[in-house]
N, C-alpha and C. Protein backbone atom coordinates (compact mmCIF):
# COMPACT_ATOMS: atom_id res chain seq x y z
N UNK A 1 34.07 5.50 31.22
CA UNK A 1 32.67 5.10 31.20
C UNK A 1 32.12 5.11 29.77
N UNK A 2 32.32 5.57 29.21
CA UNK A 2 32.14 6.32 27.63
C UNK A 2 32.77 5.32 26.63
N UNK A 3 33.37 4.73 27.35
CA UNK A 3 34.78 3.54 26.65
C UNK A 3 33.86 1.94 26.55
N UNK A 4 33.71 1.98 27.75
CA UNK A 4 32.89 0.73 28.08
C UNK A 4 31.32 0.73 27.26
N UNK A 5 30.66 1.85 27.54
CA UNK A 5 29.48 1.76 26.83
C UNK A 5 29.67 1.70 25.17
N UNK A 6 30.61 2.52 24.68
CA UNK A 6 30.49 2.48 23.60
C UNK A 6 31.27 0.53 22.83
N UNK A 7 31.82 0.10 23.77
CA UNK A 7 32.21 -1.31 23.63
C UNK A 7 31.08 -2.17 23.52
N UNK A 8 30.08 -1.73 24.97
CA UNK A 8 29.07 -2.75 24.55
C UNK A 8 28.20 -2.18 23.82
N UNK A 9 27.55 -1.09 23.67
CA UNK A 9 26.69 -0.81 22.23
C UNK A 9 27.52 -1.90 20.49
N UNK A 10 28.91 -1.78 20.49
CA UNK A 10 29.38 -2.22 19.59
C UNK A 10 29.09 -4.28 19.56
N UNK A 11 29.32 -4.50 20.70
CA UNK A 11 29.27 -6.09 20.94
C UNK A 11 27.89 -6.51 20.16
N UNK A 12 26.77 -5.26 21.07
CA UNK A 12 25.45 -5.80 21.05
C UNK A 12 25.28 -5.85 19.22
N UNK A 13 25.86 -4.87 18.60
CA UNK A 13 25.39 -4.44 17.25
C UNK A 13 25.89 -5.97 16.51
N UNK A 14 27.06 -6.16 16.31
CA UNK A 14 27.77 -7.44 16.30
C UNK A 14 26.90 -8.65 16.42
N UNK A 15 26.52 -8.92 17.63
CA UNK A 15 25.92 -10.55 18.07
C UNK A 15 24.29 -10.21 17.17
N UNK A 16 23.50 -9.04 17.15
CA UNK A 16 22.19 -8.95 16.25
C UNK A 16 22.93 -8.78 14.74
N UNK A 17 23.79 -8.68 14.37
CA UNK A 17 24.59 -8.95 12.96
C UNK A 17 24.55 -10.67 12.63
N UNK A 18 24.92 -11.71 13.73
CA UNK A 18 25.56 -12.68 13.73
C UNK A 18 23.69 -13.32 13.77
N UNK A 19 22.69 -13.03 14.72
CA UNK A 19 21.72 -13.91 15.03
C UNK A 19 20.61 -13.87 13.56
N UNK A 20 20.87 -12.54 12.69
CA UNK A 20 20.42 -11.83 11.67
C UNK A 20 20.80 -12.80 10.45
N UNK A 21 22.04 -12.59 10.51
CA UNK A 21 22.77 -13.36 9.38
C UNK A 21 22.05 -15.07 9.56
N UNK A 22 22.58 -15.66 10.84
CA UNK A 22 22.16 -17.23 10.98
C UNK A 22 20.43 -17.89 11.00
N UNK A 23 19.63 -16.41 10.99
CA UNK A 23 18.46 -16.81 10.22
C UNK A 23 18.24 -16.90 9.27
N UNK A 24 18.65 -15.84 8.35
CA UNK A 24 18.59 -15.97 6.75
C UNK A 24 18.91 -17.10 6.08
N UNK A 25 19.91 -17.60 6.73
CA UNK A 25 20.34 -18.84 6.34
C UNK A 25 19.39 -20.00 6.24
N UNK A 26 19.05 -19.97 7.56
CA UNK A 26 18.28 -21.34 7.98
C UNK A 26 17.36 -20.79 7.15
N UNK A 27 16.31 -20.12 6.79
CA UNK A 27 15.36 -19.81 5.79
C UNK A 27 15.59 -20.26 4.88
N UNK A 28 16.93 -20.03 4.11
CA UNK A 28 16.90 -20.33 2.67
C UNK A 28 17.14 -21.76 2.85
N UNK A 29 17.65 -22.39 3.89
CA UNK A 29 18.26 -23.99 3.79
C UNK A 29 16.71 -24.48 3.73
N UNK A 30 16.14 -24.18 4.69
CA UNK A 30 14.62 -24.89 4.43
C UNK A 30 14.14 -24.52 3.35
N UNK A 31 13.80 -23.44 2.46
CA UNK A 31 13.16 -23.26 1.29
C UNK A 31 14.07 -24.57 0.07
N UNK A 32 15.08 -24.40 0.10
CA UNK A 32 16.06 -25.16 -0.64
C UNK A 32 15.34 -26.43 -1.08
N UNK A 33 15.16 -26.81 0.34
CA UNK A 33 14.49 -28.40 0.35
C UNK A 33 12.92 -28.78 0.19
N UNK A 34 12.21 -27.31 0.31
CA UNK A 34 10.66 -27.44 -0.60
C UNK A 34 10.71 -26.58 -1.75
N UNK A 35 10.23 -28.17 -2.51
CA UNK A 35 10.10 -27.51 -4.15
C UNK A 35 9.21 -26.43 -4.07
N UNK A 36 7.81 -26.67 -3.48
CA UNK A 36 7.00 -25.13 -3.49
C UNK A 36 7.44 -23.85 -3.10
N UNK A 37 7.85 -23.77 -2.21
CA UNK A 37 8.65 -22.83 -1.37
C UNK A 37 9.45 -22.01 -2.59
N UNK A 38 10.42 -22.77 -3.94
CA UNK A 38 11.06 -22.47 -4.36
C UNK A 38 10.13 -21.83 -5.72
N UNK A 39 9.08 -22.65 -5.86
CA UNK A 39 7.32 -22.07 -6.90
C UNK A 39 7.47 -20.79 -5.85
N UNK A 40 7.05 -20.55 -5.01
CA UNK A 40 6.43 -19.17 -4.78
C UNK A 40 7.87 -18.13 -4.45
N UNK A 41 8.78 -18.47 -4.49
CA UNK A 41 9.75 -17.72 -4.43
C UNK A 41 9.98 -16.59 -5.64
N UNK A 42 9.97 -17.66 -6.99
CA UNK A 42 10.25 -17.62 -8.23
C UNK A 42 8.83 -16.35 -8.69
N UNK A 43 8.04 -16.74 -8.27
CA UNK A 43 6.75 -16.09 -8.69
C UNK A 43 6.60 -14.86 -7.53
N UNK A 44 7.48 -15.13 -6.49
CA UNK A 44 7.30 -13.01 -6.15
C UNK A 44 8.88 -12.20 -6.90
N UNK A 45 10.17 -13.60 -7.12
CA UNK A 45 10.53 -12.48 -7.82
C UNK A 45 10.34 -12.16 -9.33
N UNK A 46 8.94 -12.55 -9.61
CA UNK A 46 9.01 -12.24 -11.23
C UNK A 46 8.10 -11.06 -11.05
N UNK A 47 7.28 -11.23 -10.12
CA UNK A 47 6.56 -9.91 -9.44
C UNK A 47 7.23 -8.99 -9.33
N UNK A 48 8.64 -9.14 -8.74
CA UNK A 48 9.13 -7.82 -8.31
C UNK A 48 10.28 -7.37 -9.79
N UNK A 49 9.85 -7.93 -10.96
CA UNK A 49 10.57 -8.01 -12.08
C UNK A 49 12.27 -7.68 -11.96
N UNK A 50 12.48 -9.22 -11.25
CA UNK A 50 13.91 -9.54 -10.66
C UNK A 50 14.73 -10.90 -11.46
N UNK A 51 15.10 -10.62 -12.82
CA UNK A 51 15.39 -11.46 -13.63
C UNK A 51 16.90 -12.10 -13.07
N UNK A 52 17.41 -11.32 -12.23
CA UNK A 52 18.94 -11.83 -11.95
C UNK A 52 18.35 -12.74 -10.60
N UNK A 53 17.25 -12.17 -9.60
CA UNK A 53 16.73 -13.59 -8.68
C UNK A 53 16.33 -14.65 -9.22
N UNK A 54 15.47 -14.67 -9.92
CA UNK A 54 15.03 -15.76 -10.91
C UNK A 54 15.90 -16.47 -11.69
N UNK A 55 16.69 -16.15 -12.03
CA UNK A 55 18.02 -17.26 -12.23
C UNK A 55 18.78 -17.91 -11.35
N UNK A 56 18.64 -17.03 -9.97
CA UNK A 56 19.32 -18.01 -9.49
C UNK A 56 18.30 -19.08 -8.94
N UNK A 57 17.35 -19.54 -9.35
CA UNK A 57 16.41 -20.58 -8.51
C UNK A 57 16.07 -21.57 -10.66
N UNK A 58 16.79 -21.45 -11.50
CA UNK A 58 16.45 -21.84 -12.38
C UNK A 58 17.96 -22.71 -12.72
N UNK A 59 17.91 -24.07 -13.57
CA UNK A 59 18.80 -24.93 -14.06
C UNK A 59 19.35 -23.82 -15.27
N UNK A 60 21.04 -24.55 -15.29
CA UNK A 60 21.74 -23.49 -16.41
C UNK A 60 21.10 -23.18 -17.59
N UNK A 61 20.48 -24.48 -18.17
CA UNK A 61 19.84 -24.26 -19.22
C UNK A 61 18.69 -23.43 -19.60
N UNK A 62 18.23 -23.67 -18.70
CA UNK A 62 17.17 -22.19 -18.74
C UNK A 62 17.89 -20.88 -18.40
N UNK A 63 18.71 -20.70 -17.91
CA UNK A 63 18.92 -19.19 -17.60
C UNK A 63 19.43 -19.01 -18.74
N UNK A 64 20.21 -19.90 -19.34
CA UNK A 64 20.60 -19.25 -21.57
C UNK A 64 20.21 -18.69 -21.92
N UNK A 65 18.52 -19.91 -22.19
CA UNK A 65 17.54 -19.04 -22.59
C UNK A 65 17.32 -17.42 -22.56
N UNK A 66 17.64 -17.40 -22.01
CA UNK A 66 16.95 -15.52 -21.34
C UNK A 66 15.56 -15.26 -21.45
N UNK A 67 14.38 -16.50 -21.44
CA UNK A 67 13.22 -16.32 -21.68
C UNK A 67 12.71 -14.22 -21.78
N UNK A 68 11.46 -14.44 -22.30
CA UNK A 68 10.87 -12.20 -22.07
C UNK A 68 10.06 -13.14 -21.31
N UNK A 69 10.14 -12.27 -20.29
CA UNK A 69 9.38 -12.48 -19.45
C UNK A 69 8.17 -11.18 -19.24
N UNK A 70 8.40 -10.27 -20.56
CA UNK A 70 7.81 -9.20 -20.45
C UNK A 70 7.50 -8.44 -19.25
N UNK A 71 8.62 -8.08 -18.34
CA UNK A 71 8.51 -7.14 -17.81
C UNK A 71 8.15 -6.01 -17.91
N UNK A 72 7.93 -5.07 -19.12
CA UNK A 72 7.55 -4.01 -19.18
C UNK A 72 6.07 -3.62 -19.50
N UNK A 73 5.66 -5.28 -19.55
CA UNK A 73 4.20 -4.70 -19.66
C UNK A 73 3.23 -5.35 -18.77
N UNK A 74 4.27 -5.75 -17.29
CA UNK A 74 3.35 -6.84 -16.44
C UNK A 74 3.25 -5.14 -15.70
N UNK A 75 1.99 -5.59 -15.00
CA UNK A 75 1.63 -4.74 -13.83
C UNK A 75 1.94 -5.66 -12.43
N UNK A 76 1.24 -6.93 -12.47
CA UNK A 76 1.63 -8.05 -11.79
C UNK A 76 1.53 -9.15 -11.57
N UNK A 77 2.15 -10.03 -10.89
CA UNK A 77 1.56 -11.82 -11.29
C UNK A 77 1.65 -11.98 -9.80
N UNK A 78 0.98 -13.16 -9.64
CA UNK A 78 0.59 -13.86 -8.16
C UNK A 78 0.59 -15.20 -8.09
N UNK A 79 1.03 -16.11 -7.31
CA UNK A 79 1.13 -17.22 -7.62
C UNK A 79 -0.78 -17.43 -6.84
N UNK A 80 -1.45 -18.36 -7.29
CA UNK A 80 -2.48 -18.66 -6.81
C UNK A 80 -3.02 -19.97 -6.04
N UNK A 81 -1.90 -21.00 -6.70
CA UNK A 81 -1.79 -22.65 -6.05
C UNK A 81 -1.12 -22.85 -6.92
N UNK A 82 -0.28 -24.03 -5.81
CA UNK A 82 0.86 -24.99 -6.79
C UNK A 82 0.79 -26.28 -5.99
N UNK A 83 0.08 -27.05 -6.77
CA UNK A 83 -0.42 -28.74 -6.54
C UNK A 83 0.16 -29.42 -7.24
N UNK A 84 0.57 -30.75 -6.49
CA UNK A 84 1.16 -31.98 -7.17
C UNK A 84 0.74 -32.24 -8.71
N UNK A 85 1.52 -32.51 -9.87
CA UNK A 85 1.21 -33.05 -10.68
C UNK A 85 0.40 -34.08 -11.19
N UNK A 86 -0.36 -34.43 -11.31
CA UNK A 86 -0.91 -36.06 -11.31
C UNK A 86 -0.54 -36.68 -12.34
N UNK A 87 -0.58 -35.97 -13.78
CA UNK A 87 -0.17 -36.81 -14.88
C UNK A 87 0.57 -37.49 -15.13
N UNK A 88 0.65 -39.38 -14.53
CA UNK A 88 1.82 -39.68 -14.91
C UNK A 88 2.34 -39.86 -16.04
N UNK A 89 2.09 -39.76 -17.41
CA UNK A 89 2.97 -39.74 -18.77
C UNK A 89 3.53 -38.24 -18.51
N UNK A 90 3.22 -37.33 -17.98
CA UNK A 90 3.62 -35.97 -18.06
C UNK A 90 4.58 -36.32 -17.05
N UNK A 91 4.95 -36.69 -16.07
CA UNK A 91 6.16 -36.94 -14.65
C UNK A 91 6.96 -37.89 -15.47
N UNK A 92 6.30 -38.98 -16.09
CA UNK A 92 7.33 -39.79 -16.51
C UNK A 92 8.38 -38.96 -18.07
N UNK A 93 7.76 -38.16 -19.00
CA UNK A 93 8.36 -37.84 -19.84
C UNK A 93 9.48 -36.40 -18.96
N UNK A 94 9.22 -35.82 -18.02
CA UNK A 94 10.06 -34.56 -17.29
C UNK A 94 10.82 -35.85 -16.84
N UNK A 95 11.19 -36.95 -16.27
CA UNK A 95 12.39 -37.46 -15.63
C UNK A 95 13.19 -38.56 -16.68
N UNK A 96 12.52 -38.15 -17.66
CA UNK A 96 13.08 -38.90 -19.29
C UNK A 96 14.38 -37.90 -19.47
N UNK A 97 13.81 -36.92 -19.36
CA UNK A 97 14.36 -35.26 -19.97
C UNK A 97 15.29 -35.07 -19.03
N UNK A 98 15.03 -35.46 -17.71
CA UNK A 98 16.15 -34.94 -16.84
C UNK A 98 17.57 -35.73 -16.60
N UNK A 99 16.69 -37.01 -16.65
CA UNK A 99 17.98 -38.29 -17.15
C UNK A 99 18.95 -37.61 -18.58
N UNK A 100 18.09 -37.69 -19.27
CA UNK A 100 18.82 -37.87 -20.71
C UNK A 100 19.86 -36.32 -20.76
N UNK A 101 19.23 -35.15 -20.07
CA UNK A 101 20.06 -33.89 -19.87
C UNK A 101 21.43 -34.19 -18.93
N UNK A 102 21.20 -35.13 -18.53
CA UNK A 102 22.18 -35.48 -17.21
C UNK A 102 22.10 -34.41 -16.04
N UNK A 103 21.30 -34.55 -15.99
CA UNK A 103 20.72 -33.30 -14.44
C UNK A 103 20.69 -34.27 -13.50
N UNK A 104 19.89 -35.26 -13.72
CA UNK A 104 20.14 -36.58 -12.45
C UNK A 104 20.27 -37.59 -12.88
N UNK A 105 20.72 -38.77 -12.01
CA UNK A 105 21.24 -39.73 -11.92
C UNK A 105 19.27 -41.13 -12.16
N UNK A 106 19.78 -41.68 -13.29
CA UNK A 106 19.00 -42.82 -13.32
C UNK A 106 17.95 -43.47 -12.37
N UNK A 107 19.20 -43.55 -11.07
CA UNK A 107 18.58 -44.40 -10.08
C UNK A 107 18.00 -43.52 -9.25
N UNK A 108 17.84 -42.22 -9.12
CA UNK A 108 17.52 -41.70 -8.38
C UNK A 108 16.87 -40.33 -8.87
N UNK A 109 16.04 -40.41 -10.02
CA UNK A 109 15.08 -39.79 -10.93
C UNK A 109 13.89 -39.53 -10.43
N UNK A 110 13.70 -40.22 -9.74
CA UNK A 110 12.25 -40.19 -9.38
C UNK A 110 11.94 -39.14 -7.52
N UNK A 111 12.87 -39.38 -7.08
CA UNK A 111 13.02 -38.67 -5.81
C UNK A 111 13.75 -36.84 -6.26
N UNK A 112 14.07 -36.85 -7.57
CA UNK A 112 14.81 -35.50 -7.57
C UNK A 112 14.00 -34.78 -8.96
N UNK A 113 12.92 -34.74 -9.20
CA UNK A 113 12.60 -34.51 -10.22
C UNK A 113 10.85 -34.53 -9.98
N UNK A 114 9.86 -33.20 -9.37
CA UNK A 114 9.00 -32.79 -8.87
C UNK A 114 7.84 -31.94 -10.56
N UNK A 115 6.82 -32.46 -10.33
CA UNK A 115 5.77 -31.19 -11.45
C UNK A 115 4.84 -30.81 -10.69
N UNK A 116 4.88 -29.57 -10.77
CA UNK A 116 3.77 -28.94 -10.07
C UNK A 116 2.42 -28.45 -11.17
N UNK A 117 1.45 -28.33 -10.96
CA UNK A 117 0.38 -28.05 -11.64
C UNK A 117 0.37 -26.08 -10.79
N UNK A 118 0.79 -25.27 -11.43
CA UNK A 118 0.49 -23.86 -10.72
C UNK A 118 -0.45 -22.89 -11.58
N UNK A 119 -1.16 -22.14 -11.01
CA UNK A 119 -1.89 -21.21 -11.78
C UNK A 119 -1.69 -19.63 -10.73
N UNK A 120 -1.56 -18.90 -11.35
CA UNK A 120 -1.30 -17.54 -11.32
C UNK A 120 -2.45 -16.78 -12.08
N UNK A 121 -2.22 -15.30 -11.17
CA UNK A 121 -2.97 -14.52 -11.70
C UNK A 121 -1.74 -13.45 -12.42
N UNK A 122 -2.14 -13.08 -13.64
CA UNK A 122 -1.05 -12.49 -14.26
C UNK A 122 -2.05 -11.17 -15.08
N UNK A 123 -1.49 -9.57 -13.90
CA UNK A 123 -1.81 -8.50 -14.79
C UNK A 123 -1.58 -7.68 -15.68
N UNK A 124 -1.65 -7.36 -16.64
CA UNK A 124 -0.92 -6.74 -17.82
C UNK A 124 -1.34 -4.97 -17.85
N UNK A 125 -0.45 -4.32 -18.16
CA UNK A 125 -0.12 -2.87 -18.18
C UNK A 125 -1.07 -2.95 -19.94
N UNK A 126 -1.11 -3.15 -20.79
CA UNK A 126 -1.81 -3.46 -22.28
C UNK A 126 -2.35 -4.81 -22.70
N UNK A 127 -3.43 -5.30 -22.85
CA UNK A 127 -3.90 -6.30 -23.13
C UNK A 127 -3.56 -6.57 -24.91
N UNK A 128 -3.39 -5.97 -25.21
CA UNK A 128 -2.96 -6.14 -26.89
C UNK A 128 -1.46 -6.11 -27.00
N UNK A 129 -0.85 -6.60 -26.16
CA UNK A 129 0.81 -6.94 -26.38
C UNK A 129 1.50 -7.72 -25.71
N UNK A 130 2.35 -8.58 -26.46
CA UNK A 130 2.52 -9.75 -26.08
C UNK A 130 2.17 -11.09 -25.76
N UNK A 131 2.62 -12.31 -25.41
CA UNK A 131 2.19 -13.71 -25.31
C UNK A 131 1.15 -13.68 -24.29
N UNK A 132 1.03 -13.31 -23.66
CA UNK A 132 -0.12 -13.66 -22.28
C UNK A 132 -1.31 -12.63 -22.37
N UNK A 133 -2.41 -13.28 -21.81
CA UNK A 133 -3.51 -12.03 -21.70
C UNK A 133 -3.74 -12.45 -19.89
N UNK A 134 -4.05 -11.25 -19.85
CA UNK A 134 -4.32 -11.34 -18.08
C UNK A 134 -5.41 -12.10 -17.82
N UNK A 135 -5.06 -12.14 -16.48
CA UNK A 135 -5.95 -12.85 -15.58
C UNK A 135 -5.37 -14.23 -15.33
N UNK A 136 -6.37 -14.98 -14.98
CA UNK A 136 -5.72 -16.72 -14.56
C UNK A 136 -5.25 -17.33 -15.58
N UNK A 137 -3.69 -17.99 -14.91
CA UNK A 137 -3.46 -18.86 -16.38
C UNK A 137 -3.08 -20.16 -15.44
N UNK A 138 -2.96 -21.56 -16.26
CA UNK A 138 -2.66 -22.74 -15.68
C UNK A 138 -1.18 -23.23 -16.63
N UNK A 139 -0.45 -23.60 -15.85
CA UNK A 139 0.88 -24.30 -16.21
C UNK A 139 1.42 -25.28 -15.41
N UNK A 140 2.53 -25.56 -16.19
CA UNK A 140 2.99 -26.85 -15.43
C UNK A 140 4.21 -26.55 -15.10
N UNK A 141 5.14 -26.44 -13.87
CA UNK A 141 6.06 -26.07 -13.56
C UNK A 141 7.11 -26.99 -13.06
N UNK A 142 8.37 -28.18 -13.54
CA UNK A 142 8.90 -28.64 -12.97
C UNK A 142 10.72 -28.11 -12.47
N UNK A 143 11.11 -28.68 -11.17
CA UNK A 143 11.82 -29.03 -10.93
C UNK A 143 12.62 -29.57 -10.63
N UNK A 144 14.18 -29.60 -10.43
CA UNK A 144 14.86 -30.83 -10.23
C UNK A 144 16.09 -30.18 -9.31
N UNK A 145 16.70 -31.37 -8.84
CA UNK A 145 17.84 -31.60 -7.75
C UNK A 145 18.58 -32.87 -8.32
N UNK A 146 19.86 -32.77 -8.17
CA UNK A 146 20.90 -33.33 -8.62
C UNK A 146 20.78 -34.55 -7.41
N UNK A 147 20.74 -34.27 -5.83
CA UNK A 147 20.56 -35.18 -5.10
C UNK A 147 19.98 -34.45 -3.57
N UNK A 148 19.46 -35.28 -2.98
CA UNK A 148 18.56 -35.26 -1.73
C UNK A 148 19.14 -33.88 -1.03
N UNK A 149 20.57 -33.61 -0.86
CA UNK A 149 21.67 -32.71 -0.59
C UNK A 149 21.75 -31.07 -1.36
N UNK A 150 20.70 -31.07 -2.89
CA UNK A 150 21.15 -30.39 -3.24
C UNK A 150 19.77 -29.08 -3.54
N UNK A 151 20.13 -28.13 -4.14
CA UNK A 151 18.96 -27.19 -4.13
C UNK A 151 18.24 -27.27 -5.24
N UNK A 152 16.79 -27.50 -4.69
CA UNK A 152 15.75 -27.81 -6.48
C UNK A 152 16.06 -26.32 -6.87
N UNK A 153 15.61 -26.86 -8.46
CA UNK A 153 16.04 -25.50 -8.99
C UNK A 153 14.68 -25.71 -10.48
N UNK A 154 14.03 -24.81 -11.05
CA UNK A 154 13.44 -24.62 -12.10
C UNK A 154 13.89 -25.23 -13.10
N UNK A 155 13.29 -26.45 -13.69
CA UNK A 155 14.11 -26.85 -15.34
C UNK A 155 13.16 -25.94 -16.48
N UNK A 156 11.47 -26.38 -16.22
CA UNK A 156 10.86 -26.12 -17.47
C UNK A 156 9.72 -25.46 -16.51
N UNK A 157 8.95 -24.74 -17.73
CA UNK A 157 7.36 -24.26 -16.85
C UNK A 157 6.90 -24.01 -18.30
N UNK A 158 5.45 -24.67 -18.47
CA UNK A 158 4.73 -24.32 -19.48
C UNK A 158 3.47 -25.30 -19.73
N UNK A 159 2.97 -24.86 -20.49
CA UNK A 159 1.77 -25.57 -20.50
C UNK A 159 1.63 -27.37 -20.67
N UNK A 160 1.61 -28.17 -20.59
CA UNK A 160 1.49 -29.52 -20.31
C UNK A 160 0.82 -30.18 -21.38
């Protein structure tokens, strides 16, 4: 009796392993495919001053970089809205950049290559150190995808 129960306690642990696992998934497959999704991702893990998450949602070239993201003197940041770009000389010069980087393909520049207009609230541990002063800031955040198939990822973010 002892045999059997402890079989199915084990099954049950197993199949909530398996239904656990095949959500996470589907989460990230849908985030994958919204660029915002992948904005507010990026902006709780800079919150949670998670520089190895934040690379993985950023193009190679930026993760080189190693931007400071001054972690040691954020208290915290928040994403606040992230709206379509409107500027088109600003969309058209990001899919100049993404062509010419070879991140995407010519013909298909315009469907893989997103700017968001985002503003955050960003709190600082010292107001006299470093690039940012707290409170609201506005930037321009784009990303790109290689193709319809693939995961947007962070190229650039900065002021416009």
């Amino acid at each position: 009796m002892k045999k059997v129960f402890s079989i199915s306690i084990s099954c049950l642990i197993i199949i909530f392993c398996f239904i656990g696992c095949s959500k996470d998934n589907l989460d990230v497959g849908k985030s994958q495919n919204d660029p915002k999704a992948i904005v507010g991702e990026y902006f709780k893990c800079w919150n949670q001053k998670d520089r190895n998450k934040m690379k993985l949602l950023e193009i190679e070239a930026l993760k080189n970089l190693d931007a400071d993201f001054e972690f040691d003197n954020l208290k915290s940041i928040k994403l606040v809205s992230c709206e379509d770009c409107t500027s088109k000389n600003f969309i058209e010069e990001e899919i100049k950049r993404a062509v010419n980087d070879k991140i995407v393909s010519k013909e298909s520049a315009r469907e893989n290559v997103k700017c968001f207009n985002v503003r955050f609230d960003i709190k600082l541990k010292n107001e006299n150190q470093g690039a940012r002063d707290s409170g609201i800031s506005e930037e321009i955040i784009t990303l790109v995808r290689k193709d319809k198939n693939s995961k947007w990822l962070i190229s650039s973010m900065g002021e416009g």
